[in-house]
Protein backbone atom coordinates (compact mmCIF):
# COMPACT_ATOMS: atom_id res chain seq x y z
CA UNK A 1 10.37 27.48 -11.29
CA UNK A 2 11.57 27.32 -8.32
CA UNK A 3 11.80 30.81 -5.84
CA UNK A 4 12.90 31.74 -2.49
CA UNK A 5 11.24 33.47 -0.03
CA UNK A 6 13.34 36.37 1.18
CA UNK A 7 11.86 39.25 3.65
CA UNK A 8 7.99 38.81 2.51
CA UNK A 9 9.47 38.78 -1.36
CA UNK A 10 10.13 35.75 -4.32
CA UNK A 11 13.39 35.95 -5.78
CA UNK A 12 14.05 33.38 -8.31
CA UNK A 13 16.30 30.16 -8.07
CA UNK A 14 18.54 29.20 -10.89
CA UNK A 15 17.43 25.57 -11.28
CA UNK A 16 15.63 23.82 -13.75
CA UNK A 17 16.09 20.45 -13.77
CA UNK A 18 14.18 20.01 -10.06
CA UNK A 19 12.26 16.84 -9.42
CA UNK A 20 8.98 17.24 -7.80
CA UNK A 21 7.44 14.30 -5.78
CA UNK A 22 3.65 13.91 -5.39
CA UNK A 23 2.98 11.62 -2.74
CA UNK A 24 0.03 9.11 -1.84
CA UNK A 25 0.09 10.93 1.66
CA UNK A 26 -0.11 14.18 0.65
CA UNK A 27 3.88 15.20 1.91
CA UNK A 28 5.07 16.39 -1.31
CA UNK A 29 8.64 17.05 -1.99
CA UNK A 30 11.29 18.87 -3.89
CA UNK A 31 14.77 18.07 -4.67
CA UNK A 32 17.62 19.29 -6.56
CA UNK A 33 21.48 20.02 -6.38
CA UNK A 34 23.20 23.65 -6.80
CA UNK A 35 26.98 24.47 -7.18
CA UNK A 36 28.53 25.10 -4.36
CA UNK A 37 29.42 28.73 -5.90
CA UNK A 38 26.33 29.12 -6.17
CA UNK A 39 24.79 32.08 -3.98
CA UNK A 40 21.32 30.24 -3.14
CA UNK A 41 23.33 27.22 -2.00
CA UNK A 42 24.94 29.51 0.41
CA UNK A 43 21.90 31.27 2.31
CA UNK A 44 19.28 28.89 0.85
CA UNK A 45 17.82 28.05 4.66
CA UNK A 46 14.09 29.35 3.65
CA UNK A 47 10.70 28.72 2.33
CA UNK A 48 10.83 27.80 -0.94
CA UNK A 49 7.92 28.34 -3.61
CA UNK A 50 7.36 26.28 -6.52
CA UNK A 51 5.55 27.86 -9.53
CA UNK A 52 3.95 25.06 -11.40
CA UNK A 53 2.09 23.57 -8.36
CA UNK A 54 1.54 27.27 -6.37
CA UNK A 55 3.12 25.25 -3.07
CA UNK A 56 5.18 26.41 -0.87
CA UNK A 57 8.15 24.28 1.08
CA UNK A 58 10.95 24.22 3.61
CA UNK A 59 14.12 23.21 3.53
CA UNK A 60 14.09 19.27 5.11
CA UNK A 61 17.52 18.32 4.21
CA UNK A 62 20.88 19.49 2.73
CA UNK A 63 23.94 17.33 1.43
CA UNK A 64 26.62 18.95 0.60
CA UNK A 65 29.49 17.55 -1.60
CA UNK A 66 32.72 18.74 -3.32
CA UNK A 67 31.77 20.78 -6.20
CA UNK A 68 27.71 20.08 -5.22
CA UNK A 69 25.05 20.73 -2.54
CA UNK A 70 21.69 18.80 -2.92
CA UNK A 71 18.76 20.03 -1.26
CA UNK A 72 15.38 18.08 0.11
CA UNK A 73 12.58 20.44 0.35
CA UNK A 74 9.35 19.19 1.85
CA UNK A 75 5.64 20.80 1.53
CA UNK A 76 5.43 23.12 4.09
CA UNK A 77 2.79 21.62 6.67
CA UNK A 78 3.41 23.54 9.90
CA UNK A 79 -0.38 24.55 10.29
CA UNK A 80 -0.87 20.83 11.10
CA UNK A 81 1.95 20.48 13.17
CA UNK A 82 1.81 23.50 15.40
CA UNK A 83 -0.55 21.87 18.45
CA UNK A 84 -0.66 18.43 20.10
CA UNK A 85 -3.08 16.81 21.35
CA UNK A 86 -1.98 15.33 24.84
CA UNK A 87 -4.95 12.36 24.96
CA UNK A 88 -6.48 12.73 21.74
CA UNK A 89 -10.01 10.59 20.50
CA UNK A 90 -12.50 11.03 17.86
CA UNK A 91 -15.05 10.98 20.21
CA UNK A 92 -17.35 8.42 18.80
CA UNK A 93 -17.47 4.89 17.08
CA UNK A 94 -19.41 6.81 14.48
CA UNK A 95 -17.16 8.88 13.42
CA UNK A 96 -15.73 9.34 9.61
CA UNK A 97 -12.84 10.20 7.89
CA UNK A 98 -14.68 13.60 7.19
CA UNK A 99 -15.56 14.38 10.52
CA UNK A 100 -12.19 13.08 12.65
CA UNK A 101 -10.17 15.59 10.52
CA UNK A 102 -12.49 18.53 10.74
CA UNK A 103 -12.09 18.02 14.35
CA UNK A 104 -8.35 18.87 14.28
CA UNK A 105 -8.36 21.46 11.19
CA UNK A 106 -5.85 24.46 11.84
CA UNK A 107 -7.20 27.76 11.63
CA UNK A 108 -7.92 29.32 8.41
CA UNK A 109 -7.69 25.63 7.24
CA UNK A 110 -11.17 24.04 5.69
CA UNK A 111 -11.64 20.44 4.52
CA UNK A 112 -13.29 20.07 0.99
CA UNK A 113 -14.47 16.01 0.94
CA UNK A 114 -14.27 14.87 -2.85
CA UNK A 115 -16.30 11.50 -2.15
CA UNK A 116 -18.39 9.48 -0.85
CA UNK A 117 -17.19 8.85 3.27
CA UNK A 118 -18.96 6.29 4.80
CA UNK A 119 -17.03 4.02 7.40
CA UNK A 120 -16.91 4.96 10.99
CA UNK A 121 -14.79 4.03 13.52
CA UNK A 122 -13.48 5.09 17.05
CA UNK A 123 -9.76 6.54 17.28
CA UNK A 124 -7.06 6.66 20.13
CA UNK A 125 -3.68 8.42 20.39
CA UNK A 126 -1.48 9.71 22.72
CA UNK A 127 -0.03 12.93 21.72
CA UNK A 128 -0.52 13.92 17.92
CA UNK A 129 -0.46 16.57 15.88
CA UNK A 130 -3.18 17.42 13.62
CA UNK A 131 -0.89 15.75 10.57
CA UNK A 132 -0.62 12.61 12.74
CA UNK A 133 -4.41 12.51 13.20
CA UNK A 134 -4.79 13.07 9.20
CA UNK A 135 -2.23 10.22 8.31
CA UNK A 136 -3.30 8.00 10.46
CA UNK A 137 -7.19 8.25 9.45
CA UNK A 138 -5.65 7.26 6.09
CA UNK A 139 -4.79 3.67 7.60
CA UNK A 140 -8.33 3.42 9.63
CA UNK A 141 -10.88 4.65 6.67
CA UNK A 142 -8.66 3.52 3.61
CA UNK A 143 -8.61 7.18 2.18
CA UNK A 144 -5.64 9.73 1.21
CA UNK A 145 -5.06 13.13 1.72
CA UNK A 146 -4.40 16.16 -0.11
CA UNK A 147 -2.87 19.75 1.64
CA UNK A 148 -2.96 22.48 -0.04
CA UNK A 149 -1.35 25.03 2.07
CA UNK A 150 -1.90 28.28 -0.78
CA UNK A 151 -5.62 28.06 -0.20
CA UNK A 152 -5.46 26.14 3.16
CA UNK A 153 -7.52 23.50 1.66
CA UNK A 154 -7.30 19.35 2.79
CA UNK A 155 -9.13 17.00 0.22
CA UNK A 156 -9.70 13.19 1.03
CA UNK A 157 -9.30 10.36 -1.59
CA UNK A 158 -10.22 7.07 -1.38
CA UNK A 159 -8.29 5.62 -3.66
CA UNK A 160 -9.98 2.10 -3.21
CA UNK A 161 -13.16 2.93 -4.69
CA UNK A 162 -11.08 4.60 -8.12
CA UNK A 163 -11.89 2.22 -11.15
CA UNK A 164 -9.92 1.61 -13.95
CA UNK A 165 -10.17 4.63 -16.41
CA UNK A 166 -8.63 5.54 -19.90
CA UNK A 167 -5.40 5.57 -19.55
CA UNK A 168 -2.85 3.06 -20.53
CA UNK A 169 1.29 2.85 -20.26
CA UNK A 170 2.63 0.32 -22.84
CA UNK A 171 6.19 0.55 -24.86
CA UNK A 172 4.97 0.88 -27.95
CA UNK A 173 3.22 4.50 -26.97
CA UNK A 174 4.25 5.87 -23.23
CA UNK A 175 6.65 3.67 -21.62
CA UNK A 176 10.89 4.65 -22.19
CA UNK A 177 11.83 1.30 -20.68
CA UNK A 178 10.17 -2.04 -20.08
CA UNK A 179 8.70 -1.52 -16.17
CA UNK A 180 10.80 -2.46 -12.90
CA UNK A 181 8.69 -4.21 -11.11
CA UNK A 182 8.83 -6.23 -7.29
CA UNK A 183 6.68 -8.72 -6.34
CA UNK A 184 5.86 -11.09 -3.69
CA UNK A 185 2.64 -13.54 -2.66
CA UNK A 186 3.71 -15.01 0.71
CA UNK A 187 0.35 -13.37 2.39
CA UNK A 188 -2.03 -14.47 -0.31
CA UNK A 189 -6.02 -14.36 0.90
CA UNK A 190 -8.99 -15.28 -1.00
CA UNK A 191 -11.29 -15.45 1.75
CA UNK A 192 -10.84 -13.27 4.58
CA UNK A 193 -13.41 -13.94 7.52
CA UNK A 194 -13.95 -11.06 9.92
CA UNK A 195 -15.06 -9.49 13.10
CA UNK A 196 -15.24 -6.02 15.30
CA UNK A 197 -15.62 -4.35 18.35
CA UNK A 198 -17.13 -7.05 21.05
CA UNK A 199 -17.05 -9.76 18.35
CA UNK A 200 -19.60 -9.11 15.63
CA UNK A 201 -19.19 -9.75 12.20
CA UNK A 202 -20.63 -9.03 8.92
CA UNK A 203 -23.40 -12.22 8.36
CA UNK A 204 -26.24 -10.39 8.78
CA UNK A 205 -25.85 -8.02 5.85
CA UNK A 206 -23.53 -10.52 3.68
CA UNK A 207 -26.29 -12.98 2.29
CA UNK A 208 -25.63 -14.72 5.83
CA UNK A 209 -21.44 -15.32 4.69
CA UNK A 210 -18.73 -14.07 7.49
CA UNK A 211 -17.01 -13.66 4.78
CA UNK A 212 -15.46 -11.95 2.01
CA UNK A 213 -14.15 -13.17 -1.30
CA UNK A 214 -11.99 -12.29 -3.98
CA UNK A 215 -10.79 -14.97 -7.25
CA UNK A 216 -9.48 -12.47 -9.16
CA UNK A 217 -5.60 -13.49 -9.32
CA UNK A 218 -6.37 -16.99 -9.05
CA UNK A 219 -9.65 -19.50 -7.92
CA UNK A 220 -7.77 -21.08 -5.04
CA UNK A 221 -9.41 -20.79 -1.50
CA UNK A 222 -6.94 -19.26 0.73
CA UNK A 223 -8.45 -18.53 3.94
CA UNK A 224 -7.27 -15.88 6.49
CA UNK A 225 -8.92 -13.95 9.61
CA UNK A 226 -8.65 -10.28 10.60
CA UNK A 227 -10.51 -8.42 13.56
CA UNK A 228 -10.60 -4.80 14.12
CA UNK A 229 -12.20 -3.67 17.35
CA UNK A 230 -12.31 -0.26 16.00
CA UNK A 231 -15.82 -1.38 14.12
CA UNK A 232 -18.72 -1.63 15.53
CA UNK A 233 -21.11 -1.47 12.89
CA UNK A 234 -21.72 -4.46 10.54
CA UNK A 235 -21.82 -2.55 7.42
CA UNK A 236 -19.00 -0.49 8.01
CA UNK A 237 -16.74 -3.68 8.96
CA UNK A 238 -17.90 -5.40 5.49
CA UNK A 239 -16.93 -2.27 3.79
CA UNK A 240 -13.33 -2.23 4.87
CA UNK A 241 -13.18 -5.87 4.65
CA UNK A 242 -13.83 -5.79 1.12
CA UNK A 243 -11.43 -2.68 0.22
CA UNK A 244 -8.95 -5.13 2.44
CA UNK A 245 -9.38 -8.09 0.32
CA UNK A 246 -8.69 -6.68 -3.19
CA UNK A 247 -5.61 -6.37 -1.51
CA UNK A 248 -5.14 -9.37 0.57
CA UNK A 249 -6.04 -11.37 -2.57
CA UNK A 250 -3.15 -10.18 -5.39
CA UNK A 251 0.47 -11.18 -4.83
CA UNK A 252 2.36 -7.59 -3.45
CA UNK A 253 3.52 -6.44 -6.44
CA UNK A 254 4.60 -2.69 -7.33
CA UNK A 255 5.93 -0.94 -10.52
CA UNK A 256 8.63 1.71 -10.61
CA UNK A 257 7.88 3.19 -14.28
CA UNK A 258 9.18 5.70 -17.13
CA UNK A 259 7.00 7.23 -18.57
CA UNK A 260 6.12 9.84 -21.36
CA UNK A 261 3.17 11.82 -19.89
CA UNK A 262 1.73 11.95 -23.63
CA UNK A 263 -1.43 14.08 -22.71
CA UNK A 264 0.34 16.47 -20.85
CA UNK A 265 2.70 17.22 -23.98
CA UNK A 266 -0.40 17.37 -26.64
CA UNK A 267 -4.18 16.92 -24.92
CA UNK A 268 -6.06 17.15 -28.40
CA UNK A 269 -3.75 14.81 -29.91
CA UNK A 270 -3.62 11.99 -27.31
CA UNK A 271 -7.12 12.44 -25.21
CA UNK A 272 -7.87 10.06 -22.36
CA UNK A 273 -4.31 9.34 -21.21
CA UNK A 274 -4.11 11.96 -18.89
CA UNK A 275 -2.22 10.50 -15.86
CA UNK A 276 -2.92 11.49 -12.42
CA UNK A 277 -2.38 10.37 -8.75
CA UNK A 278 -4.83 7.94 -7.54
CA UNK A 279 -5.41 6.77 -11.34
CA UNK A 280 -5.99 3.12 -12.26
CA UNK A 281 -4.68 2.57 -15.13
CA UNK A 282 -3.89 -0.51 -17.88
CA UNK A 283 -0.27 -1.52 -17.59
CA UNK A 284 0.88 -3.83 -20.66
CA UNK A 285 3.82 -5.56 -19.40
CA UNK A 286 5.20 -7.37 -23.25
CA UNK A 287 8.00 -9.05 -21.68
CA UNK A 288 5.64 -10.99 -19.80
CA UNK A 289 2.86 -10.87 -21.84
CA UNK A 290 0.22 -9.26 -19.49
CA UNK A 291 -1.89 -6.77 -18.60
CA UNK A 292 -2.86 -5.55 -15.94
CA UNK A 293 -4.60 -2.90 -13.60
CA UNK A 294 -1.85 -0.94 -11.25
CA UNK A 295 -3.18 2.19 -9.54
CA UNK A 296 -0.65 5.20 -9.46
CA UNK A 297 0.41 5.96 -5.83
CA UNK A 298 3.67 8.73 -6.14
CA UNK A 299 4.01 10.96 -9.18
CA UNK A 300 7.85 12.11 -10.00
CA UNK A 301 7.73 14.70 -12.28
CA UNK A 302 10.46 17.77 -13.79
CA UNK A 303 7.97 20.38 -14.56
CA UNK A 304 10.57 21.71 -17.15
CA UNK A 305 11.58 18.59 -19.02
């Protein structure tokens, strides 16, 4: 449900076919159209609260049409966005995802890490807010984040170091339509050589290799470089390199897919398919006749449908 936020009090909105929009970056969003006759679509300019998640959000965007107005409501985040940071660093080449966002953590707001955070590197930026630190450490240390702005709690993911679990989508059980998918391989790597900060590279604690490898979509040896002066640390620049290649090495491909969330309807009666953001999970594509490991990175969901 979804309910507005009117002088300090909740007063319900009549809508009930809302879409809500988990995303890999923790920015979650709402959407969903009223009639224009509609009182809420007349004053609705407020924080929003939705039930099933116990988030509250703003107001981001409104279309209105003829006989329709369609809202965009976006997780409200303004803790994180409240202070810039004029010439903003780290501080060290050893810090971690864990310790560059506790550095910029509104008040009231406290960080509970769910894994293992072990890369370090240096960060520079001219002017952020606290969210802009956040996202960004999710492109330096390969993790995601996670807001929770009822308890003022952040989590971290990294999703690179999820393995495949349980679940599986496939016609026959979960999927309402054979998956979309895109797909592209014009960047392909299977070895990826790589260096650091002043020019070091990994040789020293790779069995003497400068290299990484990965055969997994196919045993041709495509070679490709990357350097990253933000490492400085040999193990920490094999680390990433490796999260790097399982990427490098696969064509781009990405699935937009319907599916029946089976578990969520009966637990007892369909255990381990329980479907949740960051999961890998088996894909069984029968049209083309494979299968294959896809990792779920956005969740759309109707909490009442």
């Amino acid at each position: 449900m979804l309910e507005a936020i009117l002088a300090g009090a909740r007063q319900p909105i009549a809508c009930d076919d809302y879409m809500l929009t988990r995303a890999y970056d923790g920015q979650d969003t709402v959407t969903f159209g009223l009639s224009r006759q509609d009182p809420a679509a007349q004053v609705l300019r407020v924080r929003v609260y939705e039930t099933t998640t116990g988030q509250t959000f703003y107001v981001s965007g409104i279309d209105g049409g003829q006989t329709e107005v369609d809202f965009v409501l976006k997780k409200d985040l303004s803790d994180w966005e409240a202070v810039v940071y004029p010439s903003y660093t780290n501080g060290s080449q050893h810090a971690t995802a864990v310790s560059t966002i506790t550095g910029v953590l509104p008040q009231g707001w406290t960080l509970a890490p769910q894994e293992t955070d072990t890369i370090s590197a240096y960060i520079s930026l001219q002017g952020p807010t606290a969210l802009e630190v956040a996202l960004h450490c999710m492109e330096v240390y390969g993790c995601a984040v996670e807001f929770d702005n009822q308890s003022k709690t952040v989590r971290l993911h990294f999703p690179g170091k999820k393995t495949l679990g349980t679940a599986f989508l496939v016609e026959t059980a979960n999927l309402r339509a054979a998956p979309e998918y895109k797909s592209k391989a014009g960047s392909l790597v299977t070895r990826l050589y790589a260096q650091g900060a002043e020019g070091i590279d990994f040789a020293s604690v790779n069995g003497g290799k400068p290299y990484v490898e990965c055969f997994d979509y196919t045993d041709e040896v495509v070679a490709g470089f990357w350097r990253d002066d933000r490492y400085t640390v040999p193990e920490h620049l094999l680390a990433a390199a490796q999260e790097k290649i399982k990427t490098l090495s696969q064509p781009e491909r990405s699935w937009n897919l319907a599916v029946c969330d089976l578990h969520g309807v009966d637990p007892e009666a369909w255990p381990g398919l329980e479907l949740g953001l960051y999961d890998v999970v088996k894909l069984v594509d029968r049209s083309l006749g494979q299968v294959m490991e896809a990792q779920i990175t956005e969740l759309r969901t109707y909490p009442h449908h």
